[in-house]
N, C-alpha and C. Protein backbone atom coordinates (compact mmCIF):
# COMPACT_ATOMS: atom_id res chain seq x y z
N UNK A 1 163.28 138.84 78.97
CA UNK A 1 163.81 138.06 77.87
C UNK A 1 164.44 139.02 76.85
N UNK A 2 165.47 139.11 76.27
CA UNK A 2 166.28 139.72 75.59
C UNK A 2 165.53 139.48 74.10
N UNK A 3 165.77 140.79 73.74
CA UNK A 3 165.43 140.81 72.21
C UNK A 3 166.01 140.46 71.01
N UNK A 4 165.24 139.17 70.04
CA UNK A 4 166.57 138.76 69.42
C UNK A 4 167.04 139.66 68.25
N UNK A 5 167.89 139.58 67.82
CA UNK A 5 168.56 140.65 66.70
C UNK A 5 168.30 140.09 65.27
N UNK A 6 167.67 141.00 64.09
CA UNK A 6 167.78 140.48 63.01
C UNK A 6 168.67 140.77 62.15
N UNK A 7 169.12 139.86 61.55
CA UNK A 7 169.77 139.71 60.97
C UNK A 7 170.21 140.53 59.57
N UNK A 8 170.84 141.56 59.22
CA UNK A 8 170.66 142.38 58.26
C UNK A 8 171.80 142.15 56.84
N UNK A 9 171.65 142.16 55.76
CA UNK A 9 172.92 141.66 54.75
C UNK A 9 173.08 142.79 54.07
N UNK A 10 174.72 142.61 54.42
CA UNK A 10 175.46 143.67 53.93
C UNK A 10 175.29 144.21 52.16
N UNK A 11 174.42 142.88 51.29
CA UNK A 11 174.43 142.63 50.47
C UNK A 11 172.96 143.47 49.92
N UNK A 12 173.14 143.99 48.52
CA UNK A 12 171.51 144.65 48.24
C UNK A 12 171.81 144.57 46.47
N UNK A 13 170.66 144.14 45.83
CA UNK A 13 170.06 144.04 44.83
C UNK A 13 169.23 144.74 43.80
N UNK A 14 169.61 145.24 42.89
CA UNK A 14 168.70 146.30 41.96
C UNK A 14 169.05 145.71 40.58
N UNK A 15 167.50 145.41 40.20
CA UNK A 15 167.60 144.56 38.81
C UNK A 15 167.47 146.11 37.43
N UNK A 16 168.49 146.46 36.72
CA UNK A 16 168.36 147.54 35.98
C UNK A 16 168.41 147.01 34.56
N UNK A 17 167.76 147.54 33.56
CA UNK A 17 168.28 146.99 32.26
C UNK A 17 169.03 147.79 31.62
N UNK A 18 170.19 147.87 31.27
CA UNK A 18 171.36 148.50 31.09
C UNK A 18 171.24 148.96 29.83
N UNK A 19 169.89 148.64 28.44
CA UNK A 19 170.16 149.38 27.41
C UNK A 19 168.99 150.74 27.72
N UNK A 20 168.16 150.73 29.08
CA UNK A 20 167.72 151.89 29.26
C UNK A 20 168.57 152.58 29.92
N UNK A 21 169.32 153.94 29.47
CA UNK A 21 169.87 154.73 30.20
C UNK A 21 169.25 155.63 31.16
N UNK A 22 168.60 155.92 30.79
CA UNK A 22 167.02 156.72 31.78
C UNK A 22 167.44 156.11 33.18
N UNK A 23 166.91 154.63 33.03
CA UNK A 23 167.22 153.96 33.86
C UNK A 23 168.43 154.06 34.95
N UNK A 24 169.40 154.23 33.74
CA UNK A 24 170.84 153.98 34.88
C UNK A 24 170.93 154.92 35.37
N UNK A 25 170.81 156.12 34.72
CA UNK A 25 170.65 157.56 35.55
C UNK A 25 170.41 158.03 36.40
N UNK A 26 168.65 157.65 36.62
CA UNK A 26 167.91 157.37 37.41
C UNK A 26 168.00 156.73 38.97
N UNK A 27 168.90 155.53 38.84
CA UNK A 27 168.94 154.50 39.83
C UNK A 27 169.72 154.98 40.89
N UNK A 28 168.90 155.15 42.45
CA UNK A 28 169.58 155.52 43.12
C UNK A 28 170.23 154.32 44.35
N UNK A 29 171.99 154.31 44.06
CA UNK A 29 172.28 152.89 44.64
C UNK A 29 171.57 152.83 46.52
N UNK A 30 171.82 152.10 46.69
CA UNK A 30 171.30 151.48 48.42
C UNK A 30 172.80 151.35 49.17
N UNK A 31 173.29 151.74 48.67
CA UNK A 31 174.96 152.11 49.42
C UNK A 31 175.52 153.62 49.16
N UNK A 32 176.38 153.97 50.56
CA UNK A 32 176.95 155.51 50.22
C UNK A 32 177.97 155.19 49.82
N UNK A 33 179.06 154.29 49.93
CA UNK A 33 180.15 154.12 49.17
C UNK A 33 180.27 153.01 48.19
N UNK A 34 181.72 153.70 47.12
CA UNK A 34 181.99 152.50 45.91
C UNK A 34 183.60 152.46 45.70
N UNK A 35 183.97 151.38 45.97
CA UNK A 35 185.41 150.99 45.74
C UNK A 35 185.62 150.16 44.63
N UNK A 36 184.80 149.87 43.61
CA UNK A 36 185.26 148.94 42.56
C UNK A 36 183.66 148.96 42.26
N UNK A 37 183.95 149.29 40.73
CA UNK A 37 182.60 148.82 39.66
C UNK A 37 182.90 147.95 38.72
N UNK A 38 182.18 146.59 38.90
CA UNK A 38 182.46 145.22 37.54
C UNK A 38 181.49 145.83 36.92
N UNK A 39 181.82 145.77 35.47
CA UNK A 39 180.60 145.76 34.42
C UNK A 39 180.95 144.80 33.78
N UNK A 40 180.28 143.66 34.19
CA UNK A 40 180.36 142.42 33.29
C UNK A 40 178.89 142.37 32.42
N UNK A 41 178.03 143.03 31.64
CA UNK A 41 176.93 143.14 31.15
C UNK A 41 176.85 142.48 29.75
N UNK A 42 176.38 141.84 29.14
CA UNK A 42 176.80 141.06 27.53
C UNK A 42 175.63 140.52 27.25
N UNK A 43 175.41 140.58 25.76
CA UNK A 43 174.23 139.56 25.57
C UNK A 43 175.11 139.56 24.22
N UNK A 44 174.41 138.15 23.24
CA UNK A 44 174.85 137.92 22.08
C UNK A 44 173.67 137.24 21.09
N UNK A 45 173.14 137.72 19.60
CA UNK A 45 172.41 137.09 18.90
C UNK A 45 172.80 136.21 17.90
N UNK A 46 172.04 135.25 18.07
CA UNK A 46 172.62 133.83 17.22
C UNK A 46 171.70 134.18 16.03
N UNK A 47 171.83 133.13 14.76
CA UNK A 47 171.16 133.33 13.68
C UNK A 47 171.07 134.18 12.61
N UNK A 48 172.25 134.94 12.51
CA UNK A 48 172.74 135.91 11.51
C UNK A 48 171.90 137.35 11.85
N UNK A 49 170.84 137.61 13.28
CA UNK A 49 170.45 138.44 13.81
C UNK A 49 171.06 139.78 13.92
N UNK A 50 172.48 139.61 14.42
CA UNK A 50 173.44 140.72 14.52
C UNK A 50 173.78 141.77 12.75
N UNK A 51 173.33 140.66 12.17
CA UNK A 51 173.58 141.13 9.86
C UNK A 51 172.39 142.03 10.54
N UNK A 52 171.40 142.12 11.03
CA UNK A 52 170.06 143.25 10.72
C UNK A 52 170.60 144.47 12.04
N UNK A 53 169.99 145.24 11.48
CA UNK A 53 170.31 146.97 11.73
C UNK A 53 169.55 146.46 13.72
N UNK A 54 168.29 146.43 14.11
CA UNK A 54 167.66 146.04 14.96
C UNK A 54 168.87 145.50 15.70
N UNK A 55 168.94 144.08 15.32
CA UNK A 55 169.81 143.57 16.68
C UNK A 55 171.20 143.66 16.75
N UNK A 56 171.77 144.73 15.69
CA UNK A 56 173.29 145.51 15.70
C UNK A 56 173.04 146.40 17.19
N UNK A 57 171.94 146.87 16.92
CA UNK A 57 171.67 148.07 17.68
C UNK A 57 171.81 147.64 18.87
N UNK A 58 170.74 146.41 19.21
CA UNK A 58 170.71 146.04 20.23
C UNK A 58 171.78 145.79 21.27
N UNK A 59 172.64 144.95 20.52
CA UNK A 59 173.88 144.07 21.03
C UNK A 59 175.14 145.75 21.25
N UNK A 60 175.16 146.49 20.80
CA UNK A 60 176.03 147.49 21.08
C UNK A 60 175.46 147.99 22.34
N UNK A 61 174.17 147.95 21.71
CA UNK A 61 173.66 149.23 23.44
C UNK A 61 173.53 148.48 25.08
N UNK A 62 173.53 147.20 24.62
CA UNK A 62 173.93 146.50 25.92
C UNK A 62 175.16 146.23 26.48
N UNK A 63 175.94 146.24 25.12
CA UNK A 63 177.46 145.31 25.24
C UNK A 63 178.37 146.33 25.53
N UNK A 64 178.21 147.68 24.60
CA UNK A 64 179.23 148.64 24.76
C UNK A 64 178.43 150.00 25.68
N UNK A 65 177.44 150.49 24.48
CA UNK A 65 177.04 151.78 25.31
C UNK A 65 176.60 152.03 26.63
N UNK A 66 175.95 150.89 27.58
CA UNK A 66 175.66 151.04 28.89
C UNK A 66 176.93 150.85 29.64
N UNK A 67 178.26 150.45 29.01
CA UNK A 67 179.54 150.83 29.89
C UNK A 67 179.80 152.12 29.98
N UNK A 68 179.69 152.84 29.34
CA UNK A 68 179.70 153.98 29.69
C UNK A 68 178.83 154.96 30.33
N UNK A 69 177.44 154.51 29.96
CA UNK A 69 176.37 154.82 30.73
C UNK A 69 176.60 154.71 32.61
N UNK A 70 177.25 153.40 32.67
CA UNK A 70 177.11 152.87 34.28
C UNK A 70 178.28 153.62 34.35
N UNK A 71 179.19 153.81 33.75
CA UNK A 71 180.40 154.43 34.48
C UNK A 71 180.34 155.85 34.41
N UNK A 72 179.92 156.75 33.52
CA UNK A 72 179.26 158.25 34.20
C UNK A 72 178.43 157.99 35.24
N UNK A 73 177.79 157.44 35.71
CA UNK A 73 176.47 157.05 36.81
C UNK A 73 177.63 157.08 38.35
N UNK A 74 178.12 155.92 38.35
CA UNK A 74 179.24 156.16 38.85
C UNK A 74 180.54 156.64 39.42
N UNK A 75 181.08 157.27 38.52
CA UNK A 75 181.94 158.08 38.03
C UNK A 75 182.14 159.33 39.45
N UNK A 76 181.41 160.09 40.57
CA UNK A 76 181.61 160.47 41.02
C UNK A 76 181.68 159.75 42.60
N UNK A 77 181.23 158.73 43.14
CA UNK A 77 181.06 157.60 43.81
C UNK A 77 182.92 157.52 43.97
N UNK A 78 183.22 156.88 43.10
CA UNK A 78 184.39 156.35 42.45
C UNK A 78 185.61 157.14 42.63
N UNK A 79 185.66 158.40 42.45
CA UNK A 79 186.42 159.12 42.56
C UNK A 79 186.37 159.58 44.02
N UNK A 80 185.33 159.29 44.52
CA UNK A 80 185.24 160.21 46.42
C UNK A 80 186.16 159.08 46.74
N UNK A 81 186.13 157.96 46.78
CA UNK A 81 186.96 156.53 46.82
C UNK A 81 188.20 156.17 46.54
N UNK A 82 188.73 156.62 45.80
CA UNK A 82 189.81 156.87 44.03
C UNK A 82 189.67 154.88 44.23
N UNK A 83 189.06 154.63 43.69
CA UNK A 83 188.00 153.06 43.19
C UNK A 83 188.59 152.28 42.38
N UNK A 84 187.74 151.87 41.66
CA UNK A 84 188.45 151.43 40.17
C UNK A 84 187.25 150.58 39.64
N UNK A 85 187.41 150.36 38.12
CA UNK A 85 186.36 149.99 37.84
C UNK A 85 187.20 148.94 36.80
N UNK A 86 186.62 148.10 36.53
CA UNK A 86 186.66 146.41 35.58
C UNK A 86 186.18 146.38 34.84
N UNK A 87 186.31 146.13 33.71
CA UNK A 87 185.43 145.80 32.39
C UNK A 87 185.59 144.64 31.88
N UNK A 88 184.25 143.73 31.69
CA UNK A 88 184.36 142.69 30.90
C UNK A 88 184.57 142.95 29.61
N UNK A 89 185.31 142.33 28.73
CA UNK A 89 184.71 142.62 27.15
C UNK A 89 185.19 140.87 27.08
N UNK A 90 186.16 140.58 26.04
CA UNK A 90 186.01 139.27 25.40
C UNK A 90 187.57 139.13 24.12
N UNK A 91 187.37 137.57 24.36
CA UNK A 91 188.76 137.80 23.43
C UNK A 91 188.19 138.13 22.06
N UNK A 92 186.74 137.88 21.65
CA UNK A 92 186.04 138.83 20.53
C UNK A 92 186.90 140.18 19.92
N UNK A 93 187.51 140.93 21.46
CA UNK A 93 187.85 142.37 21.24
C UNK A 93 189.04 142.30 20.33
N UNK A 94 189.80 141.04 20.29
CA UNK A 94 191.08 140.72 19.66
C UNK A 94 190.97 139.73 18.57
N UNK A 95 190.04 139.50 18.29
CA UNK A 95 190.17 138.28 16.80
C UNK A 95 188.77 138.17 16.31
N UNK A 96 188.62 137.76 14.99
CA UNK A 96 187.29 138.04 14.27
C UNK A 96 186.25 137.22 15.06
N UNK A 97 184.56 136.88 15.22
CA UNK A 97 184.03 136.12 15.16
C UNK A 97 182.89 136.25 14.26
N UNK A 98 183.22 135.54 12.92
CA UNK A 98 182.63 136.17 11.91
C UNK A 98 180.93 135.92 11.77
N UNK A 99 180.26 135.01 12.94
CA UNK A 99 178.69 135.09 12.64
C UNK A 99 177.98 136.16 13.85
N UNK A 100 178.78 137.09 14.39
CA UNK A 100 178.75 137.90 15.43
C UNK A 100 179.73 139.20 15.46
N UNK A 101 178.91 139.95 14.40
CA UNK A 101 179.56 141.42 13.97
C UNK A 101 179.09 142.20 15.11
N UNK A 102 178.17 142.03 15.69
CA UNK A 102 178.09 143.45 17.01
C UNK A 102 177.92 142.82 18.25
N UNK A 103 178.65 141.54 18.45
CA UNK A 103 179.46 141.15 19.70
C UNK A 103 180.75 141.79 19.25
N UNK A 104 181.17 141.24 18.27
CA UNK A 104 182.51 141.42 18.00
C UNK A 104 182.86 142.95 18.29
N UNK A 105 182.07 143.91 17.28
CA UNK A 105 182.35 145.35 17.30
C UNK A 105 182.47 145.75 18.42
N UNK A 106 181.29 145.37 19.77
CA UNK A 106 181.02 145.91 21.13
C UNK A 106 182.00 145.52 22.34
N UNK A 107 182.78 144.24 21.77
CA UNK A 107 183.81 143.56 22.58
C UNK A 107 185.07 144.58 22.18
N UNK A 108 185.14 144.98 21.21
CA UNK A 108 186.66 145.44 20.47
C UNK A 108 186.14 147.00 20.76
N UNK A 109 185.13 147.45 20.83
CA UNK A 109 184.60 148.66 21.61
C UNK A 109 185.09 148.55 23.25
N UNK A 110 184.61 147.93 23.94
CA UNK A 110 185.19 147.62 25.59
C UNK A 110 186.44 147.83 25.75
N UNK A 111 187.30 146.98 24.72
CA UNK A 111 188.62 147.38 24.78
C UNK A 111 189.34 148.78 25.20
N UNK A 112 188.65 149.24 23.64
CA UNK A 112 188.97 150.75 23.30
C UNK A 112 188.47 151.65 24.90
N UNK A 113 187.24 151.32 25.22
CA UNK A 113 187.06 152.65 26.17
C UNK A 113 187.43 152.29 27.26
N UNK A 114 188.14 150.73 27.81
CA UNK A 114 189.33 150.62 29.18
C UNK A 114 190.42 151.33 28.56
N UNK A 115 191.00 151.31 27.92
CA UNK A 115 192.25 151.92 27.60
C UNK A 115 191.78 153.73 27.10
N UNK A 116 191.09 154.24 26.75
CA UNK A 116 190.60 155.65 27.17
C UNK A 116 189.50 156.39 28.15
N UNK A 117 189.28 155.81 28.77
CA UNK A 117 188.40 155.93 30.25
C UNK A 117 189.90 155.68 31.54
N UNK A 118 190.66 154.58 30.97
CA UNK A 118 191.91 154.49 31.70
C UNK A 118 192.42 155.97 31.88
N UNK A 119 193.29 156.11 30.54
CA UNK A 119 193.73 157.27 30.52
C UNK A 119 193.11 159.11 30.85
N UNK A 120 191.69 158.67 30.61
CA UNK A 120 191.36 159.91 31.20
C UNK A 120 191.13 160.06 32.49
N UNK A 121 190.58 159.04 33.23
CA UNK A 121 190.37 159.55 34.54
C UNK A 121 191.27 158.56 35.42
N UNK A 122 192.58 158.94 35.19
CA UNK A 122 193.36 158.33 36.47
C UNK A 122 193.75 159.59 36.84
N UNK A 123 193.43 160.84 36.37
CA UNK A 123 193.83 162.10 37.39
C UNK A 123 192.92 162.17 38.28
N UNK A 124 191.43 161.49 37.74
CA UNK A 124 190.54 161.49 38.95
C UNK A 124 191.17 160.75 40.39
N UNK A 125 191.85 159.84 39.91
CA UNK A 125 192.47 158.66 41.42
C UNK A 125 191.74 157.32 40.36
N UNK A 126 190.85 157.20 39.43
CA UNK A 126 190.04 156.56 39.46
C UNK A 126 190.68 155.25 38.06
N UNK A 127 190.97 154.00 38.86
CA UNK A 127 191.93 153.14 37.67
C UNK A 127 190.65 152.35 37.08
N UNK A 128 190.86 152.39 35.59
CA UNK A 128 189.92 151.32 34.66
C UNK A 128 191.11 150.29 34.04
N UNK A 129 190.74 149.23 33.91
CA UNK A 129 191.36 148.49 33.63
C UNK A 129 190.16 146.67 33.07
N UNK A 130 190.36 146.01 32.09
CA UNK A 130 189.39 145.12 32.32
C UNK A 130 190.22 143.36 32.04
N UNK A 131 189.36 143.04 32.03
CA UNK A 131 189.23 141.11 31.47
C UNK A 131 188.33 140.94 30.23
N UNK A 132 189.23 139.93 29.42
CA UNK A 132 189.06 140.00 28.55
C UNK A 132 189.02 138.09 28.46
N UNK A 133 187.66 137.49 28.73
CA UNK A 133 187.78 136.25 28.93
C UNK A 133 187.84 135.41 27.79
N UNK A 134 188.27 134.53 27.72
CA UNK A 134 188.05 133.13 26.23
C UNK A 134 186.61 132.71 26.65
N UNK A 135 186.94 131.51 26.30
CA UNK A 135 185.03 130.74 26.02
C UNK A 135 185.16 130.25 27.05
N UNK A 136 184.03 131.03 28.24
CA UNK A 136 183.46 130.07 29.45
C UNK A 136 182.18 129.25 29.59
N UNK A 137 182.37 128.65 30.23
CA UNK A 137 180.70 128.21 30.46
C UNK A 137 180.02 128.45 31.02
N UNK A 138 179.03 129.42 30.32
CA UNK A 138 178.03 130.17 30.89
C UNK A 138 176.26 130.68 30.59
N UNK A 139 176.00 130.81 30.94
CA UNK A 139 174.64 131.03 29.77
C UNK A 139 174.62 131.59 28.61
N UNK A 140 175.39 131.90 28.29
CA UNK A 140 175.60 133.15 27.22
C UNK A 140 176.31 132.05 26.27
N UNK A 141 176.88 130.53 26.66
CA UNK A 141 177.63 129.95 25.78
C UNK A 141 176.97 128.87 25.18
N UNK A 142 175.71 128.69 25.90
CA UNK A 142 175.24 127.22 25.88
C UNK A 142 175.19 127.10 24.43
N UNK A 143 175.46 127.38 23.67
CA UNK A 143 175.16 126.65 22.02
C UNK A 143 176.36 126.27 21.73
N UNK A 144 177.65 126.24 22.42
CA UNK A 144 178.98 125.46 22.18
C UNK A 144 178.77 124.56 23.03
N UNK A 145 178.65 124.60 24.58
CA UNK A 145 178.85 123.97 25.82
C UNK A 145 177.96 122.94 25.94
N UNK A 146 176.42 123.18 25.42
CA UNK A 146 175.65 122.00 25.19
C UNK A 146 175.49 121.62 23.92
N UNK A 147 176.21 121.47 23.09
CA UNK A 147 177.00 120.41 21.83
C UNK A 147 177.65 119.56 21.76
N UNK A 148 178.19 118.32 22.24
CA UNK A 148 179.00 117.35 22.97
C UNK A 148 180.20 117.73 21.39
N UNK A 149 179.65 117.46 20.54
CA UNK A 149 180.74 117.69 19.11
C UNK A 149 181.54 119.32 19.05
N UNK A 150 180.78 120.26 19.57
CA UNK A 150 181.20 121.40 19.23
C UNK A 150 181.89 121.92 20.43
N UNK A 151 181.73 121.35 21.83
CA UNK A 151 182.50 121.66 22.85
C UNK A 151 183.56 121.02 22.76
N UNK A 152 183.51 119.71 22.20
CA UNK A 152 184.87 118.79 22.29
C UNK A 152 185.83 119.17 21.48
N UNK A 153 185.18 120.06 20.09
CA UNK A 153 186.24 121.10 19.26
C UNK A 153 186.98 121.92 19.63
N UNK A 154 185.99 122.59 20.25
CA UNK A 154 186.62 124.08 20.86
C UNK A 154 187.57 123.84 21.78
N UNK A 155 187.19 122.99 22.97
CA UNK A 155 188.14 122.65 23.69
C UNK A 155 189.42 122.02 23.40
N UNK A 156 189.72 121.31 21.95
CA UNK A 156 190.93 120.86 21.96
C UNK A 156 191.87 121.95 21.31
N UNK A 157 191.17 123.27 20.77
CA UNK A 157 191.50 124.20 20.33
C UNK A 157 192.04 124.82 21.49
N UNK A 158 191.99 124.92 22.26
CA UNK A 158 192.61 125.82 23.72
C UNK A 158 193.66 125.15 24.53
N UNK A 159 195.00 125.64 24.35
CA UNK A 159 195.88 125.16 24.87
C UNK A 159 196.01 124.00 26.03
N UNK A 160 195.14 125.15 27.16
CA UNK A 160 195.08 124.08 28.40
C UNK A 160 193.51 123.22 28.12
N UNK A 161 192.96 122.80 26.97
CA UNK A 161 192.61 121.52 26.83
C UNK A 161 191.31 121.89 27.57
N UNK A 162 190.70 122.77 27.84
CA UNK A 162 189.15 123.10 28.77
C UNK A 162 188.60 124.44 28.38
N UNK A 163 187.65 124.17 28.58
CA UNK A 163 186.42 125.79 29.07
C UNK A 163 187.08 126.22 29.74
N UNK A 164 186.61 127.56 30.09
CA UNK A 164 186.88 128.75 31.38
C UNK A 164 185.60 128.20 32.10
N UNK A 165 185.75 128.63 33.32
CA UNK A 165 184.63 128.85 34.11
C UNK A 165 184.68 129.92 34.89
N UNK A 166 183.55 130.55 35.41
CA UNK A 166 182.93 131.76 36.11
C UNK A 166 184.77 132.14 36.99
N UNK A 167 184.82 131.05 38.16
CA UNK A 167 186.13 131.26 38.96
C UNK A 167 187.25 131.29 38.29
N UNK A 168 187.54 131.18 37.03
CA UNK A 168 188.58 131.58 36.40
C UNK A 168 189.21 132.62 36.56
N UNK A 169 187.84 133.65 36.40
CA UNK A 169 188.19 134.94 36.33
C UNK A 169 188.30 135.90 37.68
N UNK A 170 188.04 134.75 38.59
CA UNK A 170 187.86 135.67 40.21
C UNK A 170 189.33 136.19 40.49
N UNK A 171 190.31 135.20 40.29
CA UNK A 171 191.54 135.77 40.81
C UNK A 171 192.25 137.02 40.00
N UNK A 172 191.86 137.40 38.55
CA UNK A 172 192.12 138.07 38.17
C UNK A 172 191.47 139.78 38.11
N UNK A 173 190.11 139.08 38.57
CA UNK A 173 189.49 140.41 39.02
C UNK A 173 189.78 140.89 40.61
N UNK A 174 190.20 140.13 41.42
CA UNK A 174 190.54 140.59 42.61
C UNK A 174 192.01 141.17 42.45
N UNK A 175 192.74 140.90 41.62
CA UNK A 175 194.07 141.08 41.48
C UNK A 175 193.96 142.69 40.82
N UNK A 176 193.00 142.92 39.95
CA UNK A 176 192.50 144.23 39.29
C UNK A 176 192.13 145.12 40.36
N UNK A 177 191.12 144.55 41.13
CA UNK A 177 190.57 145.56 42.30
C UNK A 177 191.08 146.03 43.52
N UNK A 178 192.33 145.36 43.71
CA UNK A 178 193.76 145.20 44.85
C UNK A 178 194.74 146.20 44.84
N UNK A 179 195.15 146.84 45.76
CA UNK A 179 196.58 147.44 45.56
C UNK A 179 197.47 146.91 44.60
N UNK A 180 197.49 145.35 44.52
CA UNK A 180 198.48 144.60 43.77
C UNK A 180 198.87 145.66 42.51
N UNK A 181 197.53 146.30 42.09
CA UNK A 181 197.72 146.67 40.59
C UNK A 181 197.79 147.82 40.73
N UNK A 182 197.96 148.85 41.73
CA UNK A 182 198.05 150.05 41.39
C UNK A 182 198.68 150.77 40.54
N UNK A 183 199.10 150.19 40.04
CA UNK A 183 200.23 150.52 39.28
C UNK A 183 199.57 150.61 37.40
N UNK A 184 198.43 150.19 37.65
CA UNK A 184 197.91 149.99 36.17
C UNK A 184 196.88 150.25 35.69
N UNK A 185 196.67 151.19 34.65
CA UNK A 185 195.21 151.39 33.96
C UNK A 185 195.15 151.58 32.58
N UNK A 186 194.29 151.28 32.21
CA UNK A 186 194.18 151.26 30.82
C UNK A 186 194.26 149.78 29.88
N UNK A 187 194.55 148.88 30.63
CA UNK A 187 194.58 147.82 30.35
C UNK A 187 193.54 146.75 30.52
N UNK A 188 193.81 145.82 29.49
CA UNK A 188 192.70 144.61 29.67
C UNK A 188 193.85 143.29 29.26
N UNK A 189 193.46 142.58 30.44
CA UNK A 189 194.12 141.09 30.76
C UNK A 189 193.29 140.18 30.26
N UNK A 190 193.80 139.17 29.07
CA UNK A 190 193.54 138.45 28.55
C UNK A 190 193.17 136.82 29.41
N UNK A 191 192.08 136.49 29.52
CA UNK A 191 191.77 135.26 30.39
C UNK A 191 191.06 133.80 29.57
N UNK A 192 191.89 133.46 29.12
CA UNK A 192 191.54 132.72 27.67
C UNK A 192 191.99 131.33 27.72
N UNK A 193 192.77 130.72 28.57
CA UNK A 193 193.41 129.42 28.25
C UNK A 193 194.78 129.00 26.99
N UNK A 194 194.69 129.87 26.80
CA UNK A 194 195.70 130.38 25.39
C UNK A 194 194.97 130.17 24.47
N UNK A 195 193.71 130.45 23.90
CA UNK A 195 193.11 130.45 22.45
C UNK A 195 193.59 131.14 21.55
N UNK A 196 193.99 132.72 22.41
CA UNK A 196 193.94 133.64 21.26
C UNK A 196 195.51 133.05 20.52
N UNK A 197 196.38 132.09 21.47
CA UNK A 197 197.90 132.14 21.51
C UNK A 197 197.15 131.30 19.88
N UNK A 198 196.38 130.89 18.83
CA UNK A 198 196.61 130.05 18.02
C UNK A 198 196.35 130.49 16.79
């Protein structure tokens, strides 16, 4: 009787918390190669939390400083590859959101280090480039999205009349991680519905 084969996934999992750098340092991936790093990583504090020194801190060292953390970690992976790496930040990075000073700062931070992480290491081979999404619906949104009054605002505020959702942003990150774009780094593509257009 023939032996049956199990089944093995190409796929592997490592839960890290990105404001320990120790951590990211530390972490040794479960793959020998890397052709594309997303850092989509974000958290945000409601309640005028972000006004105190504590959760300024917080919201930077998740939002901004572990991008750079994961991408030195990286960073040689990437280049054996000539790779490329994605950055989430937010249309935050481009217009005020005034009850969210260190989303805002850490989004308009993301910006800044795709467009100089761009420029420095494309002699590596290695293109940065990110997305820069409007308001999706996501966990991170539920205090607009589950508001029937405050979603129905926002949304008439956005050109095309809706939320983003998660697949919004797939075609534009595959379009980032593709030959299509070789041609480009340092940049972040705006994925917004036209909000910021108002």
């Amino acid at each position: 009787m023939p032996r049956s084969k199990v089944a093995t996934s190409p796929v592997h999992y490592s839960q890290v918390n990105v404001s320990d750098f120790d951590a990211i340092e530390s972490l040794q991936p479960a793959f020998p190669n890397l052709d594309v790093l997303v850092l989509s990583q974000g958290i945000v504090l409601y309640g005028r939390r972000e006004f105190e020194m504590q959760g300024f801190r917080q919201i930077i060292d998740v939002n901004l400083n572990s991008l750079m953390a994961c991408s030195l970690k990286f960073h040689e992976m990437l280049r054996a590859s000539r790779g490329s790496i994605i950055i989430l930040s937010s249309m935050a990075g481009f217009r005020s959101t005034k009850g969210n000073p260190a989303y805002n700062a850490s989004k308009a931070g993301a910006v800044g280090l795709t467009r100089t992480l761009g420029e420095a290491w494309a002699e590596d081979g290695i293109r940065v480039n990110g997305i820069a999404p409007g308001l999706v619906a996501t966990k991170l949104t539920k205090v607009t999205t589950d508001r029937p009054k405050r979603r129905e605002a926002t949304e008439h505020r956005v050109p095309l009349k809706r939320l983003g959702q998660p697949e919004d942003m797939v075609g534009t990150a595959l379009f980032l991680a593709s030959p299509l774009s070789s041609y480009m780094v340092g940049q972040t593509l705006i994925v917004d519905g036209g909000i910021t257009l108002a």
